[in-house]
PDB file of N, CA and C in Angstrom:
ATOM      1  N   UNK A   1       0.818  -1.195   0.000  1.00  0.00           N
ATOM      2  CA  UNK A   1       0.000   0.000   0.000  1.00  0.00           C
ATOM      3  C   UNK A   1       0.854   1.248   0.000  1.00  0.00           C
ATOM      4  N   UNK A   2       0.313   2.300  -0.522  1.00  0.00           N
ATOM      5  CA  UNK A   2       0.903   3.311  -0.706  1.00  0.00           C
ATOM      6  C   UNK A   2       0.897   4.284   1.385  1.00  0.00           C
ATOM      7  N   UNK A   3       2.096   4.550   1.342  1.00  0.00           N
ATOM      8  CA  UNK A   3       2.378   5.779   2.686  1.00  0.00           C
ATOM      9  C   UNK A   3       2.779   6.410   2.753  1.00  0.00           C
ATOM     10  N   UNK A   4       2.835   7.445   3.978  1.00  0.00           N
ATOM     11  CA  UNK A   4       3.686   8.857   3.742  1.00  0.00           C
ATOM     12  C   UNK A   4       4.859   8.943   3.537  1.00  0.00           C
ATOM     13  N   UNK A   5       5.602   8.992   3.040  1.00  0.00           N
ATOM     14  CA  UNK A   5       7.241   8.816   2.995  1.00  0.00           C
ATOM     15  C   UNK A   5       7.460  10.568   3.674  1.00  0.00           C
ATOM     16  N   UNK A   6       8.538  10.095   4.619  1.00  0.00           N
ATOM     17  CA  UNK A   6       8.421  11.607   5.641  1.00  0.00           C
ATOM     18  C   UNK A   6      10.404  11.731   5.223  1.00  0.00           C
ATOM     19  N   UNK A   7      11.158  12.291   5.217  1.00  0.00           N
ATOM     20  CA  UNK A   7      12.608  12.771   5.011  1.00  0.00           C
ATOM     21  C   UNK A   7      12.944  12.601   6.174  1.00  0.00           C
ATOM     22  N   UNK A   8      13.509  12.129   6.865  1.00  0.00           N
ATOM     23  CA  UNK A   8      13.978  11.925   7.914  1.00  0.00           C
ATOM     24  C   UNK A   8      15.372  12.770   8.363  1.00  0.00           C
ATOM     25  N   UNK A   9      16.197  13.158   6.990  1.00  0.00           N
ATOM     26  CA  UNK A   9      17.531  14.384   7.596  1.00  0.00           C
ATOM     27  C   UNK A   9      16.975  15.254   7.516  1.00  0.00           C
ATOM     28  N   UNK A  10      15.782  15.984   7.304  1.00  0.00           N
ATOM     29  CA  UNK A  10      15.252  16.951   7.317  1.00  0.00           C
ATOM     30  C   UNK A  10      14.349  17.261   8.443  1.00  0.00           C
ATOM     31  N   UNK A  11      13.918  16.449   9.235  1.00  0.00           N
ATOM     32  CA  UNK A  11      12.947  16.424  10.274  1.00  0.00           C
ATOM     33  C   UNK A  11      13.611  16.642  11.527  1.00  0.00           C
ATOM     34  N   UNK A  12      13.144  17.517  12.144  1.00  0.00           N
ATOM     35  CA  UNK A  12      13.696  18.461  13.603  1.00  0.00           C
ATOM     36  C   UNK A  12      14.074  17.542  14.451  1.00  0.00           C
ATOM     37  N   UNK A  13      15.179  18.360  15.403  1.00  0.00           N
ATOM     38  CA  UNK A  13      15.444  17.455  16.588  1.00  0.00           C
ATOM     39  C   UNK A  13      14.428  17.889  17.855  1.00  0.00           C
ATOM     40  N   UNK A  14      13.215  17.150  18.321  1.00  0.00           N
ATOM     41  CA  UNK A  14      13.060  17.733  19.283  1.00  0.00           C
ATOM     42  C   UNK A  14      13.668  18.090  20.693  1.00  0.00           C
ATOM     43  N   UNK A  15      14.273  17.139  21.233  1.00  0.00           N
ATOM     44  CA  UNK A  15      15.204  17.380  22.070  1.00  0.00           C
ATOM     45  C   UNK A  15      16.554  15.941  21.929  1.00  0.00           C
ATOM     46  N   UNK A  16      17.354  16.571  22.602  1.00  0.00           N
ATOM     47  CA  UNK A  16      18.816  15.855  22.617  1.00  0.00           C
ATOM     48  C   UNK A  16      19.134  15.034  23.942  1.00  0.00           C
ATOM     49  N   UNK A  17      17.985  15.564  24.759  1.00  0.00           N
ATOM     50  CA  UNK A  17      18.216  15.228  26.547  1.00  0.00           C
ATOM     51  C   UNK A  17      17.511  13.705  26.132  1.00  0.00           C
ATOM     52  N   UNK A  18      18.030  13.345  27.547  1.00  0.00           N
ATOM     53  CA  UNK A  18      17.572  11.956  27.849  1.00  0.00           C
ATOM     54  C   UNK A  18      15.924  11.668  27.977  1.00  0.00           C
ATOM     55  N   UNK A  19      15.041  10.975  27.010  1.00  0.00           N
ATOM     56  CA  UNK A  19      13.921  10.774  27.137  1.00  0.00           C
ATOM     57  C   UNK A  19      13.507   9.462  27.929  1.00  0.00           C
ATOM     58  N   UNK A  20      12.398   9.755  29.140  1.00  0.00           N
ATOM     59  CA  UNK A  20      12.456   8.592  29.978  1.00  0.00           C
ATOM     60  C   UNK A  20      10.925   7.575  29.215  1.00  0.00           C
ATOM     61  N   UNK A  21      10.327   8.762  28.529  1.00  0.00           N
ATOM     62  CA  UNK A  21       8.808   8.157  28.915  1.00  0.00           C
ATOM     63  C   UNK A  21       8.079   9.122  27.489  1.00  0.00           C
ATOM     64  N   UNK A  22       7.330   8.666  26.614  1.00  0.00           N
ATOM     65  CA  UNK A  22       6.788   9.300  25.164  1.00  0.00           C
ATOM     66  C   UNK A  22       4.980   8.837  25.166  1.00  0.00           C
ATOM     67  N   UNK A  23       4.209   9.758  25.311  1.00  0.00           N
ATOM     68  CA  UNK A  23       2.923   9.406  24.891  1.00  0.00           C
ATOM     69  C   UNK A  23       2.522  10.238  24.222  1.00  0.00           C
ATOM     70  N   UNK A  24       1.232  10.388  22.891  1.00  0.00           N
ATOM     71  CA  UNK A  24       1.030  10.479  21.628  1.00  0.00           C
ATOM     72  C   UNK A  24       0.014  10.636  22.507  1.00  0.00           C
ATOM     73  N   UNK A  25      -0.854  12.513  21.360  1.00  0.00           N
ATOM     74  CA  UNK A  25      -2.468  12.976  21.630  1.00  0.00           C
ATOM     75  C   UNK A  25      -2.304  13.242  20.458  1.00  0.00           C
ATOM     76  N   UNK A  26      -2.945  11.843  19.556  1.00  0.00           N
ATOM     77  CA  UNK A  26      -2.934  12.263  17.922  1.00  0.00           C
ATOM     78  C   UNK A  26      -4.082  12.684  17.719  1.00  0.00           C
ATOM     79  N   UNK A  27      -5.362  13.146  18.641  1.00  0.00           N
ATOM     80  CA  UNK A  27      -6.042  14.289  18.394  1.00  0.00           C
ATOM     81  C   UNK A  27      -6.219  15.545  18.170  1.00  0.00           C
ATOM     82  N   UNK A  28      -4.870  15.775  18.988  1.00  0.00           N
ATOM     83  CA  UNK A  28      -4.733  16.877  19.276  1.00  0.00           C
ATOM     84  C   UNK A  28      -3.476  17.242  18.534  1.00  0.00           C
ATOM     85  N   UNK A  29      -2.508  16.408  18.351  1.00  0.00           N
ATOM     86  CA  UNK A  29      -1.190  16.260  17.857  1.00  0.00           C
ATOM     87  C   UNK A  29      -0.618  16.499  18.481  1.00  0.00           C
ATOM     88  N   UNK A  30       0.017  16.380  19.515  1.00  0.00           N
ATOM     89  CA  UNK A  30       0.838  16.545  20.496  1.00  0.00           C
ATOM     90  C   UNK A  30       1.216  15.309  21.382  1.00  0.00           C
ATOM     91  N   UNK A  31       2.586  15.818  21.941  1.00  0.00           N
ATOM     92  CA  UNK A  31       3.966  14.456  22.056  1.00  0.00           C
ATOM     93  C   UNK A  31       4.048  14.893  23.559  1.00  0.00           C
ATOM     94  N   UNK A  32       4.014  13.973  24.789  1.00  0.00           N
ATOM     95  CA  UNK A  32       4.132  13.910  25.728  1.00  0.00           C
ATOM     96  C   UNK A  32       5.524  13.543  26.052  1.00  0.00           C
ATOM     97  N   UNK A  33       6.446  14.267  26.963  1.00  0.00           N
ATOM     98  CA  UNK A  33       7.702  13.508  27.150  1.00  0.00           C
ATOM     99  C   UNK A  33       8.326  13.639  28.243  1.00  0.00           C
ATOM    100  N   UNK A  34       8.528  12.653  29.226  1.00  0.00           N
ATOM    101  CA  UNK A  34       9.213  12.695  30.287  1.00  0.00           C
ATOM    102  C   UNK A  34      10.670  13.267  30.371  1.00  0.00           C
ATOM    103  N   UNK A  35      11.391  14.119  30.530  1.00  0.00           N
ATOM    104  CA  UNK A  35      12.991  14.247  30.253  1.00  0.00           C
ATOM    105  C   UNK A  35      13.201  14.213  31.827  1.00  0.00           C
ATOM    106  N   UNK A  36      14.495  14.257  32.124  1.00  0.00           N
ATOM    107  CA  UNK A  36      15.185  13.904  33.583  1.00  0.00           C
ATOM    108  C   UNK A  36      14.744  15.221  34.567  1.00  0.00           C
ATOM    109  N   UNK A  37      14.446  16.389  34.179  1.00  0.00           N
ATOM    110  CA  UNK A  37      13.828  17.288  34.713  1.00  0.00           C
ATOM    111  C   UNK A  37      12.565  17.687  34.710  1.00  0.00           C
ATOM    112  N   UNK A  38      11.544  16.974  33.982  1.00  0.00           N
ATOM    113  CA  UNK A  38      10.476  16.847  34.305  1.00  0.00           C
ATOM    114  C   UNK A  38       9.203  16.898  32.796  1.00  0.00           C
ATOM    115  N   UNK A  39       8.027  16.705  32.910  1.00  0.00           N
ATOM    116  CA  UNK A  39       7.153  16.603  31.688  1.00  0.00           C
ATOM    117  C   UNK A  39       7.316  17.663  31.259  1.00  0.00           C
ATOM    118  N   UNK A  40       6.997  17.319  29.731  1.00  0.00           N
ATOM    119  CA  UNK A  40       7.005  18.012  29.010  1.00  0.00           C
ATOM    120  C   UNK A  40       5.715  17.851  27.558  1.00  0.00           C
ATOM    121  N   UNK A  41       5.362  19.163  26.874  1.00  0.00           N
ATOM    122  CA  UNK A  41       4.755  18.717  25.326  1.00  0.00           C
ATOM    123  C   UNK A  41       5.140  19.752  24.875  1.00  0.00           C
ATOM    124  N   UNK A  42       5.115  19.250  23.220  1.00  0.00           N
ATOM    125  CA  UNK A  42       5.155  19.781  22.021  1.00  0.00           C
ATOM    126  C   UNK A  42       4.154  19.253  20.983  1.00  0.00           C
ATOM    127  N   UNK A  43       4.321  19.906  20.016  1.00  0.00           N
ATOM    128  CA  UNK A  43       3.893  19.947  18.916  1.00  0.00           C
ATOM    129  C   UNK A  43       3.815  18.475  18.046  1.00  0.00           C
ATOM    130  N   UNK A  44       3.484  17.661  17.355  1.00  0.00           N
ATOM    131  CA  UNK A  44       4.035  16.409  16.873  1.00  0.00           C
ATOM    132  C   UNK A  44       4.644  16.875  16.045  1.00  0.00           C
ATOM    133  N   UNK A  45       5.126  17.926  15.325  1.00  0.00           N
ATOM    134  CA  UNK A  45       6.039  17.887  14.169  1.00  0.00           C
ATOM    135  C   UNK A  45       7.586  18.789  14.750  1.00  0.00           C
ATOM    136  N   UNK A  46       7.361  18.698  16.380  1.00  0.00           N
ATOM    137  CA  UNK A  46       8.634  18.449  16.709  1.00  0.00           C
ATOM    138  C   UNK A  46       8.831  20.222  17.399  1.00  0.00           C
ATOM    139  N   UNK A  47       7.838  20.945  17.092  1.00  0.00           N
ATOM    140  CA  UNK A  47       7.943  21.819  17.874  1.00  0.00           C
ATOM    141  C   UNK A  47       7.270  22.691  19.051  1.00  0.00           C
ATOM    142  N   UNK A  48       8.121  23.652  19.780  1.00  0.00           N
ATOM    143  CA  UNK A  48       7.368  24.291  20.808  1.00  0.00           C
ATOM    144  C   UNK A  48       7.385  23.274  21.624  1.00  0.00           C
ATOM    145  N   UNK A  49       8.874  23.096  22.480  1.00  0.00           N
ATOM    146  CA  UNK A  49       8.845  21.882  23.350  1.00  0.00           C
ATOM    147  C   UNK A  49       8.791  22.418  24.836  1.00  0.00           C
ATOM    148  N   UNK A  50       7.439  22.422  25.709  1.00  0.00           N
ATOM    149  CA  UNK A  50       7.144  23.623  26.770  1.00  0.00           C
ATOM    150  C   UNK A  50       7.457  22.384  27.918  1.00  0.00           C
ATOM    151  N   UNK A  51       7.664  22.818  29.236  1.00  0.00           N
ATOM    152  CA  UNK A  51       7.860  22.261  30.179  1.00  0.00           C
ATOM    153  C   UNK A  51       6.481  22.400  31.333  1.00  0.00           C
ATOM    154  N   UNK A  52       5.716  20.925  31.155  1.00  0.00           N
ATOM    155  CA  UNK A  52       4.502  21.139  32.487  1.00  0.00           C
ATOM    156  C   UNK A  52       4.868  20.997  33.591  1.00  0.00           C
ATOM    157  N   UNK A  53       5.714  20.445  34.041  1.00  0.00           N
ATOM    158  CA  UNK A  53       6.285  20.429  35.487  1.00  0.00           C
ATOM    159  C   UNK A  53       7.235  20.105  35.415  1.00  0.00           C
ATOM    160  N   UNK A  54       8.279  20.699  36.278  1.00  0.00           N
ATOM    161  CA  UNK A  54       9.427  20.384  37.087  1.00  0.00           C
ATOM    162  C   UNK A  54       9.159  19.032  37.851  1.00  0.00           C
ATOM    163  N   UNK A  55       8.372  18.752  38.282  1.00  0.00           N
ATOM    164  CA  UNK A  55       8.869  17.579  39.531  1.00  0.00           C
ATOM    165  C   UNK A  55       9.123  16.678  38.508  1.00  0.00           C
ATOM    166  N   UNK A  56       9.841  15.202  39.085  1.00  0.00           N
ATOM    167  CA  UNK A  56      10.310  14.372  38.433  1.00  0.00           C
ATOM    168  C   UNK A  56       9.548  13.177  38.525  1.00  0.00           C
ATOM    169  N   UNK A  57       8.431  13.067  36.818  1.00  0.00           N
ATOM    170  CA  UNK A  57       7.664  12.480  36.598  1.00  0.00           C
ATOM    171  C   UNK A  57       7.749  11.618  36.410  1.00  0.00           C
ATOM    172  N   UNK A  58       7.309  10.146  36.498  1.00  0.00           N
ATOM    173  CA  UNK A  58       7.774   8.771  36.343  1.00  0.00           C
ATOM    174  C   UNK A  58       7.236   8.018  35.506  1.00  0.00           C
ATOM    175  N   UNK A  59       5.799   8.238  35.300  1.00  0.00           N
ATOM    176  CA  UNK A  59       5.184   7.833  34.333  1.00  0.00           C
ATOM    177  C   UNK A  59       3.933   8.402  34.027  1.00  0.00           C
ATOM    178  N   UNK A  60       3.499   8.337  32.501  1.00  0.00           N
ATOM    179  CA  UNK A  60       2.375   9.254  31.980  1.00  0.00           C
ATOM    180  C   UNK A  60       1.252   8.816  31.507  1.00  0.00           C
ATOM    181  N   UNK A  61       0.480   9.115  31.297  1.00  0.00           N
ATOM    182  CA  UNK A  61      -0.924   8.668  30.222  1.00  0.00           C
ATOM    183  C   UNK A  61      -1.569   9.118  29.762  1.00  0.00           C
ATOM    184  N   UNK A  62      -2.065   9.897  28.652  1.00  0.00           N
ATOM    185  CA  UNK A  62      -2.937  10.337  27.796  1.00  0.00           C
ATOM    186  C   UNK A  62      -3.912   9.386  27.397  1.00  0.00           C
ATOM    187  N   UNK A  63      -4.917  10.162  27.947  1.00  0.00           N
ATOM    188  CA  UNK A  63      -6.921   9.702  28.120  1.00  0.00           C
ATOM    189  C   UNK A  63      -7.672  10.461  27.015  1.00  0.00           C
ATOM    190  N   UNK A  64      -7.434  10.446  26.061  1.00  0.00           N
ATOM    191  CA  UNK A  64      -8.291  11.110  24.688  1.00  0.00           C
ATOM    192  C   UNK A  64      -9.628  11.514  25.062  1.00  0.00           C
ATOM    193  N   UNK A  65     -10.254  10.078  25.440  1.00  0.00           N
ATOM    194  CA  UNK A  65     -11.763  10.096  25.798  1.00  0.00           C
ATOM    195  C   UNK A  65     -12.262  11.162  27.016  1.00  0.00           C
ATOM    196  N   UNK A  66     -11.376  11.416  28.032  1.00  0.00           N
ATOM    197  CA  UNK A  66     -12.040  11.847  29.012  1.00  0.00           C
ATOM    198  C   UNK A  66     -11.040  13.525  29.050  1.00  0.00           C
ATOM    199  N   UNK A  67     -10.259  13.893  27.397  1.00  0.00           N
ATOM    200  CA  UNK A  67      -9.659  14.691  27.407  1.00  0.00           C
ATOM    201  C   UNK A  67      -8.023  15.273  28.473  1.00  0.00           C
ATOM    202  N   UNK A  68      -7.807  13.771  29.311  1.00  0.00           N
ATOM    203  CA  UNK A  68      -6.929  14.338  30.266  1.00  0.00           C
ATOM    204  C   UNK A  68      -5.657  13.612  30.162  1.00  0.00           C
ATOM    205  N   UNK A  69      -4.493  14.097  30.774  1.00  0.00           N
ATOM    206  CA  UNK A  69      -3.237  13.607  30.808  1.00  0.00           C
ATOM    207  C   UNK A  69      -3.509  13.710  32.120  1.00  0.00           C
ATOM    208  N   UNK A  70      -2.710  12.143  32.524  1.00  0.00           N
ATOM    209  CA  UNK A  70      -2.482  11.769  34.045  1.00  0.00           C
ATOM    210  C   UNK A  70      -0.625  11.320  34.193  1.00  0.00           C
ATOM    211  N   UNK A  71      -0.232  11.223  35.062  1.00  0.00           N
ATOM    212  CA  UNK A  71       1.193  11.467  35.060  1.00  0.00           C
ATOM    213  C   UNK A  71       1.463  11.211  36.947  1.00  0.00           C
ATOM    214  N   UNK A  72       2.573  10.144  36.892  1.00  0.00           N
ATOM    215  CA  UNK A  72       2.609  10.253  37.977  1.00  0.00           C
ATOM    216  C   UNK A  72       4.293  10.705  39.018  1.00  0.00           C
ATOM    217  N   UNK A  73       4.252  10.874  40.034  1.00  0.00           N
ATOM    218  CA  UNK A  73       4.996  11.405  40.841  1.00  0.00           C
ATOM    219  C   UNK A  73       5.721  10.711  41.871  1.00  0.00           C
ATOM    220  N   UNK A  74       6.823  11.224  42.571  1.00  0.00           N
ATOM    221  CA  UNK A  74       7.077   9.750  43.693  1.00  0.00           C
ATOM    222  C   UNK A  74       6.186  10.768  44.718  1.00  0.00           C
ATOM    223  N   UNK A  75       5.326  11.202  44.602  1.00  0.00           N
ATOM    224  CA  UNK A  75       4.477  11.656  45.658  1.00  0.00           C
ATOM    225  C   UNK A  75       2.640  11.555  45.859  1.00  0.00           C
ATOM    226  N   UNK A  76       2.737  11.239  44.371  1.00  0.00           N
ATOM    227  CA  UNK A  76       0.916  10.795  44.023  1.00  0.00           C
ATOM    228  C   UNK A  76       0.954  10.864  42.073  1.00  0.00           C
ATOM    229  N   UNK A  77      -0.475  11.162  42.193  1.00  0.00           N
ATOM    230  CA  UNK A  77      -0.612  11.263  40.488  1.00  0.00           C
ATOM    231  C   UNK A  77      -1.137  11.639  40.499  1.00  0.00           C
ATOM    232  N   UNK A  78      -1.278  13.066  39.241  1.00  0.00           N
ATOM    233  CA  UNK A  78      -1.171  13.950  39.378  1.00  0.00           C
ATOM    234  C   UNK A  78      -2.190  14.427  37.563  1.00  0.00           C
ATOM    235  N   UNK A  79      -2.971  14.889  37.468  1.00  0.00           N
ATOM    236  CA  UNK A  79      -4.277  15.459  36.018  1.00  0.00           C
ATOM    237  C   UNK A  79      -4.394  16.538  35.856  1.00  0.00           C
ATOM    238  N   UNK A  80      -4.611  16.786  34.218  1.00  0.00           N
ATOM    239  CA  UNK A  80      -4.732  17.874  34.090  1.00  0.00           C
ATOM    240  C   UNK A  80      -5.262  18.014  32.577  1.00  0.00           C
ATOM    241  N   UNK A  81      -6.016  19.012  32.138  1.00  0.00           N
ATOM    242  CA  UNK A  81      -6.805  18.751  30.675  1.00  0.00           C
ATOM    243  C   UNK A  81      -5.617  18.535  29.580  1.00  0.00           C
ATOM    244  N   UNK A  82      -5.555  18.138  28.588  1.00  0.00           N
ATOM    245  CA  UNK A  82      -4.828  17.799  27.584  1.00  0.00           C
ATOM    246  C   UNK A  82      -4.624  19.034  26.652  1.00  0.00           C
ATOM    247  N   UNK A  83      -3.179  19.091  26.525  1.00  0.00           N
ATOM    248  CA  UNK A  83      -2.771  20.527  25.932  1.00  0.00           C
ATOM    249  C   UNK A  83      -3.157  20.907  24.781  1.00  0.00           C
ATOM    250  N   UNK A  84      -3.994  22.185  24.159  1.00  0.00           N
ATOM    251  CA  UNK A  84      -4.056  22.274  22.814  1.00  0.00           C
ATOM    252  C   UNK A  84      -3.094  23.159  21.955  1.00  0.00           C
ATOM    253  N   UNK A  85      -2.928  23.983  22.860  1.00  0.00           N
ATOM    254  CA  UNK A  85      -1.726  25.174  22.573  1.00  0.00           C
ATOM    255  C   UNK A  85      -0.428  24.897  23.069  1.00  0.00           C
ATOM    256  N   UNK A  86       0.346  23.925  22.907  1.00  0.00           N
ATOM    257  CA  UNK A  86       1.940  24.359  24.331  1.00  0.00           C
ATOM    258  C   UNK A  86       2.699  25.792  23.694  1.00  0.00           C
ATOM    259  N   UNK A  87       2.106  26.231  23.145  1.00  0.00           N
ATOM    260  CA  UNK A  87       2.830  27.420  23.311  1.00  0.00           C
ATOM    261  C   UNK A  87       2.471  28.820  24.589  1.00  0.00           C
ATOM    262  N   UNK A  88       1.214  28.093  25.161  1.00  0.00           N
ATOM    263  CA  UNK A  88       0.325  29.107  25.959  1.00  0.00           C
ATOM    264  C   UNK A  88       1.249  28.153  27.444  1.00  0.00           C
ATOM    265  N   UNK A  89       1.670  29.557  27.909  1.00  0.00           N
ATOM    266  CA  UNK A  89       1.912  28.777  29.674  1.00  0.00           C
ATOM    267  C   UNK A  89       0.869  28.293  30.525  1.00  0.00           C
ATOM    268  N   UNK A  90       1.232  26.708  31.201  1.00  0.00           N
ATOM    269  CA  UNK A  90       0.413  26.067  31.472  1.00  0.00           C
ATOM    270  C   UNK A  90       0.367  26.864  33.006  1.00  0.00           C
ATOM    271  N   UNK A  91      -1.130  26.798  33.841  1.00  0.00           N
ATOM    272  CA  UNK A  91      -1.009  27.309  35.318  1.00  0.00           C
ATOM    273  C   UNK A  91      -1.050  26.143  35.804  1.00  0.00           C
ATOM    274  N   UNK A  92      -0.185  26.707  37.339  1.00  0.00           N
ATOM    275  CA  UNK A  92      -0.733  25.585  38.411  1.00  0.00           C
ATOM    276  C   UNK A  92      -1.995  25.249  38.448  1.00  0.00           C
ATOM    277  N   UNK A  93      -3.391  26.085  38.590  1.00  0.00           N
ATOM    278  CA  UNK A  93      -4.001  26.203  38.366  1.00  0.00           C
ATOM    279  C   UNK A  93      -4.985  24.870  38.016  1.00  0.00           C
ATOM    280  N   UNK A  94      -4.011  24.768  36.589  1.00  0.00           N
ATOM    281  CA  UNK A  94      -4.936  23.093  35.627  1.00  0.00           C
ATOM    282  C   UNK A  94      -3.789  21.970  36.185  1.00  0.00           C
ATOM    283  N   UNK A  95      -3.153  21.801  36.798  1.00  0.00           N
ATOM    284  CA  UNK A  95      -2.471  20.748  37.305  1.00  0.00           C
ATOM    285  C   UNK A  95      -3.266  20.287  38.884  1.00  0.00           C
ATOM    286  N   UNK A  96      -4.052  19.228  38.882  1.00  0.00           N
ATOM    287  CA  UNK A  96      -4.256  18.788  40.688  1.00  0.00           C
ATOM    288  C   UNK A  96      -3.693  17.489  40.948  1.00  0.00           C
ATOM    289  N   UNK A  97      -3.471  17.227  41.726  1.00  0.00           N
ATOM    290  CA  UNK A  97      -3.288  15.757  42.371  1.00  0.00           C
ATOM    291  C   UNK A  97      -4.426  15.103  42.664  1.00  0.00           C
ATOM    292  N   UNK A  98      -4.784  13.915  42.262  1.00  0.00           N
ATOM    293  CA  UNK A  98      -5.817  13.232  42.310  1.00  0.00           C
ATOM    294  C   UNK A  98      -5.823  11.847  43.271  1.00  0.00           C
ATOM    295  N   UNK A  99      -4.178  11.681  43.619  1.00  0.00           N
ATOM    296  CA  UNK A  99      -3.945  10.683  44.707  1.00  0.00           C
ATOM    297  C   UNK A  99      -2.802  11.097  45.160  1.00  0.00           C
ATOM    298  N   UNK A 100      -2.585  10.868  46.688  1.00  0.00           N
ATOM    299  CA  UNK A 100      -1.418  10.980  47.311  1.00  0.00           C
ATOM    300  C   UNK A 100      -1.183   9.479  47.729  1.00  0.00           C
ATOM    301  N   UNK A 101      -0.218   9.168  47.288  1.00  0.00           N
ATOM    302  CA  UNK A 101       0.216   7.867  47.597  1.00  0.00           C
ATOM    303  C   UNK A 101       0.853   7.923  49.503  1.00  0.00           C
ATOM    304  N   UNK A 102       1.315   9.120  50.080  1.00  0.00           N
ATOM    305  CA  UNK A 102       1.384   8.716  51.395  1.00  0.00           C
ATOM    306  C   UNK A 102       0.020   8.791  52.044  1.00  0.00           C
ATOM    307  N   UNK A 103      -1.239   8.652  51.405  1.00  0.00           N
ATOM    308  CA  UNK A 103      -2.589   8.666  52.493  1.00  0.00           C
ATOM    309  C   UNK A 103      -2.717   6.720  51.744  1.00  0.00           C
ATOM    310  N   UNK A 104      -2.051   6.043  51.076  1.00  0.00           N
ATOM    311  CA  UNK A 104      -2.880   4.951  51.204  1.00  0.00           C
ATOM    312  C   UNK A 104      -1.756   4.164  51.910  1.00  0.00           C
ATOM    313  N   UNK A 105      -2.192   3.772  53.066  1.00  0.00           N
ATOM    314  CA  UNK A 105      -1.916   2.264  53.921  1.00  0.00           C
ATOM    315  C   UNK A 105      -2.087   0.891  53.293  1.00  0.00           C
ATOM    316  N   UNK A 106      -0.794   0.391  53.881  1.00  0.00           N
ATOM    317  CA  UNK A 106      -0.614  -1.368  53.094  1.00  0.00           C
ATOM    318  C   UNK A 106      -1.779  -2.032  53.389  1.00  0.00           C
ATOM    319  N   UNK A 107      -2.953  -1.781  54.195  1.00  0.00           N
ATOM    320  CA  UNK A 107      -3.615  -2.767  54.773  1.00  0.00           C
ATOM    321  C   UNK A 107      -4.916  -2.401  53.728  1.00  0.00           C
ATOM    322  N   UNK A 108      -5.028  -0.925  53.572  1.00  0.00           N
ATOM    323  CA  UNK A 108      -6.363  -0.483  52.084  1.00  0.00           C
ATOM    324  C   UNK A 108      -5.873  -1.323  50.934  1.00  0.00           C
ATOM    325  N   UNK A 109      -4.326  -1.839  50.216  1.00  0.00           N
ATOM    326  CA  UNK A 109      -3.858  -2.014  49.252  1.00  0.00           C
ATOM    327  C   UNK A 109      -4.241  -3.631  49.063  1.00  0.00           C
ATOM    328  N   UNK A 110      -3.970  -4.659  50.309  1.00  0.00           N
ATOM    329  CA  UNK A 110      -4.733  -5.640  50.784  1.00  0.00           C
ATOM    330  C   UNK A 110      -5.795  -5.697  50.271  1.00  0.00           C
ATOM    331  N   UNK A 111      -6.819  -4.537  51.208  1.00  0.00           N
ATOM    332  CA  UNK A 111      -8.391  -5.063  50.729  1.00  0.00           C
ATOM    333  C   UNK A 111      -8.843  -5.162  49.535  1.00  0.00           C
ATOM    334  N   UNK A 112      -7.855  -4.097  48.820  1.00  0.00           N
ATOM    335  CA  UNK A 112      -8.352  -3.931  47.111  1.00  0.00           C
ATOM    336  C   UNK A 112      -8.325  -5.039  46.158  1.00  0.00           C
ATOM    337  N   UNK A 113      -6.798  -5.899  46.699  1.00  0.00           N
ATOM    338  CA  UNK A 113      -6.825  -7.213  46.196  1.00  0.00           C
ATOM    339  C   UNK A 113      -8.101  -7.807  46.264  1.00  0.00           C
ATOM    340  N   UNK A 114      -7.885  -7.787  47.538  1.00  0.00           N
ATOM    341  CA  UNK A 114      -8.945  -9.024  48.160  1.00  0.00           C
ATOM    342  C   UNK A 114     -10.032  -8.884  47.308  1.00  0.00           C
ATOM    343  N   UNK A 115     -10.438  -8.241  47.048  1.00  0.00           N
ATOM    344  CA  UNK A 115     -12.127  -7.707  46.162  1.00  0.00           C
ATOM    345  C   UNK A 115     -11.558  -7.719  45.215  1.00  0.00           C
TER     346      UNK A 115
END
């Protein structure tokens, strides 16, 4: 079948830093990326690479359906609506924590099995 043939020496570097973690909002077109200092998005064609947080994110997820990126922390995990602009600065504001991992006890983690 016929496909896009894309140039590949011609196509941008988005970044050079160490990437831990990559998720795709091909709705939106935009590239989720963990670097050693913290999340990040851009553009899918590689530009406008903005920084959503500093803390040091461990792992990510883009939710199309329910419009949100979830992302987590060594302190909880952490939502926020899915970027349409990264060129617009993101606020604290649209970032909340939705779990703190020091409020759950080994013995809640138990019951959850259990059920």
């Amino acid at each position: 079948g016929r496909g896009v043939t894309y140039d590949i020496h011609n196509m941008p570097v988005l970044t050079n830093k160490n990437v831990l973690a990559l998720q795709v909002d091909a709705i939106n077109r935009k590239l989720y990326v963990i670097l050693d200092d913290g999340l990040y998005v851009a553009n899918a064609n590689g530009e406008n690479l903005t920084q959503i947080t500093d803390g040091a994110a461990l792992t990510l997820v883009v939710d199309a359906e329910r419009n949100s990126l979830y992302w987590s922390e060594e302190d909880g995990v952490w939502a926020m609506p899915l970027v349409t602009h990264p060129q617009n600065i993101i606020s604290d504001m649209q970032r909340s924590r939705i779990l703190n991992v020091n409020t759950i006890e080994a013995v809640e983690r138990m019951l959850i099995l259990e059920n």
